[in-house]
Structure formats: C-alpha cells, structure tokens
C-alpha atoms as a PDB file:
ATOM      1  CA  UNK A   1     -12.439  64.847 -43.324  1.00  0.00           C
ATOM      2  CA  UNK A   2     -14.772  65.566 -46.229  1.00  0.00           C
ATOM      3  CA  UNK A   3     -16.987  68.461 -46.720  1.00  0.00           C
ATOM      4  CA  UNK A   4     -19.991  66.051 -45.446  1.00  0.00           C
ATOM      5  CA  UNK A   5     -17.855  65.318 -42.084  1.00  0.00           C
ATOM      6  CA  UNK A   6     -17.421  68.812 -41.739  1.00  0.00           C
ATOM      7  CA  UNK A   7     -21.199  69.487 -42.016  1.00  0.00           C
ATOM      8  CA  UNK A   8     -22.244  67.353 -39.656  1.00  0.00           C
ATOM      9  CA  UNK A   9     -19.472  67.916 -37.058  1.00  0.00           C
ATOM     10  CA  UNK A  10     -20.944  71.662 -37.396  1.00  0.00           C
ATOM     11  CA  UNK A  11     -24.002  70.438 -37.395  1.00  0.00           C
ATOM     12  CA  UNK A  12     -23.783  68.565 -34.177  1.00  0.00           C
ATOM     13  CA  UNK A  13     -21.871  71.398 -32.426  1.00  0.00           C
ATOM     14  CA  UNK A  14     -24.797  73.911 -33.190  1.00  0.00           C
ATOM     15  CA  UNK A  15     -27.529  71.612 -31.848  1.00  0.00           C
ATOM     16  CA  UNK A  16     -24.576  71.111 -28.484  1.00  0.00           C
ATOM     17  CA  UNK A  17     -24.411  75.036 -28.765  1.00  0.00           C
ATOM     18  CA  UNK A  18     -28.365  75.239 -28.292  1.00  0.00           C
ATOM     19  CA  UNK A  19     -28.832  72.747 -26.191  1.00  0.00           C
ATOM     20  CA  UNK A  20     -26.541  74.587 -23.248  1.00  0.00           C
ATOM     21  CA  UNK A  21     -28.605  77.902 -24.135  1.00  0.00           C
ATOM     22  CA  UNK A  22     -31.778  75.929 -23.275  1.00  0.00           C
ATOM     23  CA  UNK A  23     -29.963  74.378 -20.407  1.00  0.00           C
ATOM     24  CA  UNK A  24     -29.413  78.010 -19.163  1.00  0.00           C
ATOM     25  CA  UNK A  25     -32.932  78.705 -19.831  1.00  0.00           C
ATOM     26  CA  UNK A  26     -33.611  76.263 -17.543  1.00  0.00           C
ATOM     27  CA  UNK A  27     -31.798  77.860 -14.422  1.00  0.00           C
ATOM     28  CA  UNK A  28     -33.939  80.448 -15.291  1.00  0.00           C
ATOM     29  CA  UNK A  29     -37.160  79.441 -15.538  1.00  0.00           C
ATOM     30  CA  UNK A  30     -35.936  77.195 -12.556  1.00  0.00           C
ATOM     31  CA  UNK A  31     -37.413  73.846 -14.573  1.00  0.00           C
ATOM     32  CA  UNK A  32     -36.684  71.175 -17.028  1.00  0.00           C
ATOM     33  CA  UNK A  33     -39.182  72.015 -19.599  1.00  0.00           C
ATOM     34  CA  UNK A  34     -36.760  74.027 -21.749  1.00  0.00           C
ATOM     35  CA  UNK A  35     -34.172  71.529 -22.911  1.00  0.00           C
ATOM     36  CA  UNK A  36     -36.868  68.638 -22.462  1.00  0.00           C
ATOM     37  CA  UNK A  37     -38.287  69.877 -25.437  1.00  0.00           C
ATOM     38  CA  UNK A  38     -35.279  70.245 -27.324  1.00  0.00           C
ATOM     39  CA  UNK A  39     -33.954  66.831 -26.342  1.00  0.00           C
ATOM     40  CA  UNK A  40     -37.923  65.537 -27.253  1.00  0.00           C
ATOM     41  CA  UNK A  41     -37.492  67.276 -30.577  1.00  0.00           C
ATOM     42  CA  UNK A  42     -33.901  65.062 -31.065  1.00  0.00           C
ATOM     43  CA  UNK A  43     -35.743  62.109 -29.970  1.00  0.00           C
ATOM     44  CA  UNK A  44     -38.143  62.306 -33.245  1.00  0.00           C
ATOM     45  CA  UNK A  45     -35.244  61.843 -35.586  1.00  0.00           C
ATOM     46  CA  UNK A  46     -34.480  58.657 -36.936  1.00  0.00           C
ATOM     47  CA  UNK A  47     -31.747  57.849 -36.142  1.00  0.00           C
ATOM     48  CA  UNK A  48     -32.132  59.706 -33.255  1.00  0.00           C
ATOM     49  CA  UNK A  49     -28.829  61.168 -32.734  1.00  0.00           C
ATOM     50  CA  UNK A  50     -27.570  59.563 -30.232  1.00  0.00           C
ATOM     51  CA  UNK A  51     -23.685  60.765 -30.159  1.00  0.00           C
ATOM     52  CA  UNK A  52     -25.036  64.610 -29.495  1.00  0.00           C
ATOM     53  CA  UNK A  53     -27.315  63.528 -26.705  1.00  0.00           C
ATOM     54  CA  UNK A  54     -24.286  61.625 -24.774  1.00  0.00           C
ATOM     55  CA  UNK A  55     -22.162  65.389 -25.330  1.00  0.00           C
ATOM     56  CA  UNK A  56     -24.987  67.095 -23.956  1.00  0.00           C
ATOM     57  CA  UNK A  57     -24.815  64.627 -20.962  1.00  0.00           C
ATOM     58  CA  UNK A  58     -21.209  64.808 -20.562  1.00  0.00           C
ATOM     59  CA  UNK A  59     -21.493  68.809 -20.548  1.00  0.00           C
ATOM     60  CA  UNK A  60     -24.357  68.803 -18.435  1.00  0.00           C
ATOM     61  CA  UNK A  61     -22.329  66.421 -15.520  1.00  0.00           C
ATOM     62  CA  UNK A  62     -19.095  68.811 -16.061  1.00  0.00           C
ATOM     63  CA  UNK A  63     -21.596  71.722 -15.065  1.00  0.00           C
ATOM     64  CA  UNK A  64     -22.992  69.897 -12.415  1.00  0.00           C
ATOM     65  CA  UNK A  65     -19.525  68.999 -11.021  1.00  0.00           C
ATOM     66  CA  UNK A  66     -18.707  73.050 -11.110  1.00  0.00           C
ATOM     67  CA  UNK A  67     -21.953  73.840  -9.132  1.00  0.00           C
ATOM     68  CA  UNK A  68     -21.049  71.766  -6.108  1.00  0.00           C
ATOM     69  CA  UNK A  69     -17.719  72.753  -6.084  1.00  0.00           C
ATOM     70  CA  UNK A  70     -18.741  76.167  -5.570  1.00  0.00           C
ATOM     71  CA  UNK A  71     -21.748  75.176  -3.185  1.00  0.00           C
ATOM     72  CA  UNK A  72     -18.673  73.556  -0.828  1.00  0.00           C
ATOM     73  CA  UNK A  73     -16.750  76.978  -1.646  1.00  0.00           C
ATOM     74  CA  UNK A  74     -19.830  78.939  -0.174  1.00  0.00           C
ATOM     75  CA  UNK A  75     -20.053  76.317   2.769  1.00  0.00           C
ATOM     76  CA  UNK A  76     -16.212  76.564   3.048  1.00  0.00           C
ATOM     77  CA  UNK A  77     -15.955  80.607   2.953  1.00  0.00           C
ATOM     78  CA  UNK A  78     -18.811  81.155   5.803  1.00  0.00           C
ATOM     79  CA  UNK A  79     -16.847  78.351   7.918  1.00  0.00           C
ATOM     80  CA  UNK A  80     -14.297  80.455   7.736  1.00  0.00           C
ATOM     81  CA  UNK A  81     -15.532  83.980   8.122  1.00  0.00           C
ATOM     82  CA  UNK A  82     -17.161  82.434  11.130  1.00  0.00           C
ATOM     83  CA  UNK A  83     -14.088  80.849  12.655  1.00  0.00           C
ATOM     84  CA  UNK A  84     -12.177  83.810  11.670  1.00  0.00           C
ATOM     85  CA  UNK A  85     -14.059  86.746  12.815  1.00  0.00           C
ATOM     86  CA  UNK A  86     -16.218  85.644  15.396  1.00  0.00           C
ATOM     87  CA  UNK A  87     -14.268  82.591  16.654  1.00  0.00           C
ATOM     88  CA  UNK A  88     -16.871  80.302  16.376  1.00  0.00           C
ATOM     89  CA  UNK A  89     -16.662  77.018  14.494  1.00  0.00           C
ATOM     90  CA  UNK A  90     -20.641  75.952  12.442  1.00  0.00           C
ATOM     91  CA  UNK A  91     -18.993  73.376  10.453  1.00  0.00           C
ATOM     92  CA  UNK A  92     -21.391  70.582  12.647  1.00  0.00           C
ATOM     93  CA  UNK A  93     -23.969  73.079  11.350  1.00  0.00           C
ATOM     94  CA  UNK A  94     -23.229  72.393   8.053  1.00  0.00           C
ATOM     95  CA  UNK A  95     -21.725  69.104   7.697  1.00  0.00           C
ATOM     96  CA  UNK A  96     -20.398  68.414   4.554  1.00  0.00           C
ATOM     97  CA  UNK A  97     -22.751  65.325   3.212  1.00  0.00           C
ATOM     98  CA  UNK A  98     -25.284  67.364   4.011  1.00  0.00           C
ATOM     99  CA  UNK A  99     -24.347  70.583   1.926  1.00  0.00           C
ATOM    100  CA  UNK A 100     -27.436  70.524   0.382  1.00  0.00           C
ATOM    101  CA  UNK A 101     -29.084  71.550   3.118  1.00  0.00           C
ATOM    102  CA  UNK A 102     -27.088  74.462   4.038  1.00  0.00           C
ATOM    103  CA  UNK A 103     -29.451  76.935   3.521  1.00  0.00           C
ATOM    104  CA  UNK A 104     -32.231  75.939   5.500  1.00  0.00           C
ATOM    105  CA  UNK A 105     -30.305  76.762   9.116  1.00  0.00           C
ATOM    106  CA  UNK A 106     -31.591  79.750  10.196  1.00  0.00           C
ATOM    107  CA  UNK A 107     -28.682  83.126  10.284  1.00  0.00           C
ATOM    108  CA  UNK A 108     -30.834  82.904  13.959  1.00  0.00           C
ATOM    109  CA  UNK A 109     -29.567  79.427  15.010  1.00  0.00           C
ATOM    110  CA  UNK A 110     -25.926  80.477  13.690  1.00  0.00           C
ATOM    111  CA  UNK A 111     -25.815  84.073  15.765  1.00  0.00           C
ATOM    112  CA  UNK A 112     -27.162  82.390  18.772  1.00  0.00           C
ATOM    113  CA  UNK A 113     -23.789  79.984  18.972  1.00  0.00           C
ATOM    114  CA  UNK A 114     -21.819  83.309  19.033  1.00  0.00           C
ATOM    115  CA  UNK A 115     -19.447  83.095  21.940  1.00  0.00           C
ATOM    116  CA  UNK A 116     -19.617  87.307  22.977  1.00  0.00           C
ATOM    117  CA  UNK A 117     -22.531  89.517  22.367  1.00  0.00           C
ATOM    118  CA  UNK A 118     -22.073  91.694  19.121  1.00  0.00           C
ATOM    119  CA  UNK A 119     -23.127  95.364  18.799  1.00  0.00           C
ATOM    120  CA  UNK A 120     -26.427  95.595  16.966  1.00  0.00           C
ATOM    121  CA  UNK A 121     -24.166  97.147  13.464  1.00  0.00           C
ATOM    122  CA  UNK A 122     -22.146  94.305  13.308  1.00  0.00           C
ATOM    123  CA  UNK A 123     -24.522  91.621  14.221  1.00  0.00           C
ATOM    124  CA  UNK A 124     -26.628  93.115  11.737  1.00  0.00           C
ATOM    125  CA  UNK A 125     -23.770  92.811   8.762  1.00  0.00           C
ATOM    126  CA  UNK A 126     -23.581  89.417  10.516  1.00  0.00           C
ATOM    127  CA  UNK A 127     -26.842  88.812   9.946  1.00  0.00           C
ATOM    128  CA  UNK A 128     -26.774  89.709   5.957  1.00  0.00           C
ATOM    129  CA  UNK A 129     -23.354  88.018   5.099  1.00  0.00           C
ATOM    130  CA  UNK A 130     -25.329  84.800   6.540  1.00  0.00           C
ATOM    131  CA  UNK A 131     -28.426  85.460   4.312  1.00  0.00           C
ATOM    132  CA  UNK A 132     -26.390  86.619   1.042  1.00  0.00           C
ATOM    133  CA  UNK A 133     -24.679  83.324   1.371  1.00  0.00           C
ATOM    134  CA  UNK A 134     -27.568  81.418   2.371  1.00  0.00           C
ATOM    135  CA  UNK A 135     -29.884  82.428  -0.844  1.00  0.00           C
ATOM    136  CA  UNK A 136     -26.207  81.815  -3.033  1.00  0.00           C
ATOM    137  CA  UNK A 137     -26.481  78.181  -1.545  1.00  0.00           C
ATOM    138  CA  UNK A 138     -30.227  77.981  -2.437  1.00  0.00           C
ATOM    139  CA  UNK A 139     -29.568  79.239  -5.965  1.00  0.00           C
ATOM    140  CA  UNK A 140     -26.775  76.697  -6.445  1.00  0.00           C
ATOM    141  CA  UNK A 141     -28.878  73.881  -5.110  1.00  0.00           C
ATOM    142  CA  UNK A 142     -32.000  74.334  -7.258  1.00  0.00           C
ATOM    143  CA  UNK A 143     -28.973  74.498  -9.635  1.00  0.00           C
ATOM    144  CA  UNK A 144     -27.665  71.244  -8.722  1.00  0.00           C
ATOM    145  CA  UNK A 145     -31.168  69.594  -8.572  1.00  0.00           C
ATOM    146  CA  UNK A 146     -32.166  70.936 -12.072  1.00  0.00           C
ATOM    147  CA  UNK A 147     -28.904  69.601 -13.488  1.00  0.00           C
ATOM    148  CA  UNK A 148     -29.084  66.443 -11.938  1.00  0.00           C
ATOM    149  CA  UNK A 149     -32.676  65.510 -13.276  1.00  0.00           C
ATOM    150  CA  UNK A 150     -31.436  66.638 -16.818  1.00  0.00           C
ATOM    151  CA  UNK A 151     -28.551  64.721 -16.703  1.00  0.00           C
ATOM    152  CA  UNK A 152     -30.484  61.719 -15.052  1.00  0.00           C
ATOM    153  CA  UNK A 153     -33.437  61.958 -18.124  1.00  0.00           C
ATOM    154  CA  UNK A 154     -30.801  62.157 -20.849  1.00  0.00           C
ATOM    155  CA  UNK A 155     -28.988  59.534 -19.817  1.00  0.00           C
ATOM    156  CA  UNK A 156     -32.159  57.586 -19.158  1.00  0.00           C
ATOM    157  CA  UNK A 157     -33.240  58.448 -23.090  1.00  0.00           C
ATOM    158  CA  UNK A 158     -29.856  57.469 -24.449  1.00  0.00           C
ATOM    159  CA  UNK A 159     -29.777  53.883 -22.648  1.00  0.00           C
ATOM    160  CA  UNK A 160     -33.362  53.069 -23.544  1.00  0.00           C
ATOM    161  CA  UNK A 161     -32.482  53.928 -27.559  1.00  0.00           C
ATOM    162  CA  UNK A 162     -29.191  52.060 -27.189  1.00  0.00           C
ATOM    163  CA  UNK A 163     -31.472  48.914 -25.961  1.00  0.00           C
ATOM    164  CA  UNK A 164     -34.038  49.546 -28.677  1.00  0.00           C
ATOM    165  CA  UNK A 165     -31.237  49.349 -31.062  1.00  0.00           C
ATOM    166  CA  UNK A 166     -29.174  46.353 -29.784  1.00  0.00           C
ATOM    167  CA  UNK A 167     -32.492  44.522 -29.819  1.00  0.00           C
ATOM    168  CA  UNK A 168     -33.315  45.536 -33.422  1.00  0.00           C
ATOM    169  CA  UNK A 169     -29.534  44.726 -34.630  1.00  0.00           C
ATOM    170  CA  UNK A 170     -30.008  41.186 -32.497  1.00  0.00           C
ATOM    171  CA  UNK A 171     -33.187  40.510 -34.323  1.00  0.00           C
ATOM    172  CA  UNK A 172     -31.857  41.449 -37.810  1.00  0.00           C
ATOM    173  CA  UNK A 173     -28.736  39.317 -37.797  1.00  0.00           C
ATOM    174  CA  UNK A 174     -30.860  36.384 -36.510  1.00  0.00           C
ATOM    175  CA  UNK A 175     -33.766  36.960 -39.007  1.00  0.00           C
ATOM    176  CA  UNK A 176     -36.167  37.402 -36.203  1.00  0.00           C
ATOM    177  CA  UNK A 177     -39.192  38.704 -37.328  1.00  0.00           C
ATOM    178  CA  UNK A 178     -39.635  42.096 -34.524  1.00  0.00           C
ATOM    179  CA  UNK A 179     -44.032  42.518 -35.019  1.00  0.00           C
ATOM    180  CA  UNK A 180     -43.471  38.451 -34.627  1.00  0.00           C
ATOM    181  CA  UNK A 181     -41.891  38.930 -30.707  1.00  0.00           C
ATOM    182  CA  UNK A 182     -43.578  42.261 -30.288  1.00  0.00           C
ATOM    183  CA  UNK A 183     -46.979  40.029 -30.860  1.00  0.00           C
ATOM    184  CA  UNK A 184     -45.459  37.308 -28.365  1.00  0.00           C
ATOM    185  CA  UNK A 185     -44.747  39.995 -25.898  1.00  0.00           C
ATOM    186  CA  UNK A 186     -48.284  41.338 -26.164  1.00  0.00           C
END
C-alpha cells in the first residue's frame, strides 16, 4: 500500500468516523437532518464517494440490528419480571411482531390483569418499573425509526449514483451521445 492508499484509507475512515458522530447527533436531536447534511455534502463530490457511503450504510444497519435486539431484551425482561413476581403472563400484550408498539399499553391495562390485589408500595414500584421500561422502549423505537430512514435514504442515494453511473459507462462504451438521449427523454 503506498503512501496515497494510506491517505485515502485515512481519509475515508475520518469522514466514517464523522459520519457516526452525526449519526449520534441524530438520536439526539431525534431527526435526520444531521447526517443528511453530511451525506448531502458527500453527494457534491465528483466522484461522489460511493465506497464510504455503502460503510456508513453497513454501520448504520449493524446499529440498527443492536437497537432491536435490546428493544426485544426490554420486552423480554418485563415478560419476565411479570411472570416472575406477580405471576402473570403480558406476552399477548406485547406480542413480538408488534414490539414496536410496546410502549403505547398503558402500566394501567398491565396492573389491571394482576391476578391478587397489591399493596399501594408495591403496586406503586409496579407502576414505575412499567413506565421506566416503557419510555426505554420509546427511546429505542424513535431509535429504530431514525436509523431505519437513514439507512433507507443512503441506500436510496447509493443505488440512484450506481444507475447514473452504469448508464454513463453504457453510453461511453457505445459512443452514445448522453445531452443526445437526455434531449430524447425530454
């Protein structure tokens, strides 16, 4: 690998570096707008660089793989606590293929399936072990639905480049003038 490799590879794992930092910006700011720009910015190079956007891609799907593994860990861990402690089984609550819905069902509608009558103290830690995991699962679906749309928009960018550039290599080998089928198309 030369000292031009080297650069580059650098280079490209900088621009990866940032782009996860805006990504996290994102869960922040609980938007897109952060790495859109950044990926935007990529978009005005020419070539636009086409190998970093797939990475970012790739590291964006591993993160959203993580995030609903632990949403099913929440869903799985209050299952349990629930089966365990108060003998009392929610998973038709909180069906699996509908995880993402979790935690919109009220700590009321869970409590009110209880099969004995709690004293107030523990119905009341009841009460806030159900919310604390509730607004976890909210977190981690905004999460999940952030992550997906970047994911979905980079991938999106990346395919229609790839097609621009097939198009352009198809009419170069073949000597096709492109402002010739552009005008046809028009």
């Amino acid at each position: 690998m030369d000292n031009i490799d080297f650069l580059t590879a650098l280079e490209l794992d900088h621009l990866r570096n940032e782009a996860l930092m805006r990504y996290e910006q994102c869960l922040t700011d609980r938007g897109t707008a952060s790495l859109a720009s950044f990926i935007e910015e990529q978009l005005t190079y020419t070539p636009p660089p086409l190998y970093l956007l797939e990475k970012i891609a790739h590291d964006l799907q591993q993160r959203l793989s993580t995030l609903q593994l632990h949403q099913h860990e929440v869903r799985n861990n209050i299952i349990h606590v629930m089966r365990e402690n108060y003998d009392i089984d929610i998973t038709s609550l909180v069906p699996a293929d509908k995880i993402a819905y979790f935690h919109c069902i009220s700590p009321d509608e869970i409590c009110s399936n209880l099969p004995i009558e709690l004293p107030n103290e523990e119905r009341l830690l009841l009460r806030e072990t159900l919310e604390a995991s509730q607004r976890l699962a909210a977190q981690l679906q905004t999460d999940i639905d952030i992550t997906h749309e970047l994911v979905k928009m980079i991938v999106e960018w990346t395919a229609a480049i790839s097609t621009r550039y097939a198009r352009e290599s198809h009419n170069w080998h073949f000597g096709i003038n492109a402002n010739f089928s552009e005008d046809i198309i028009h």
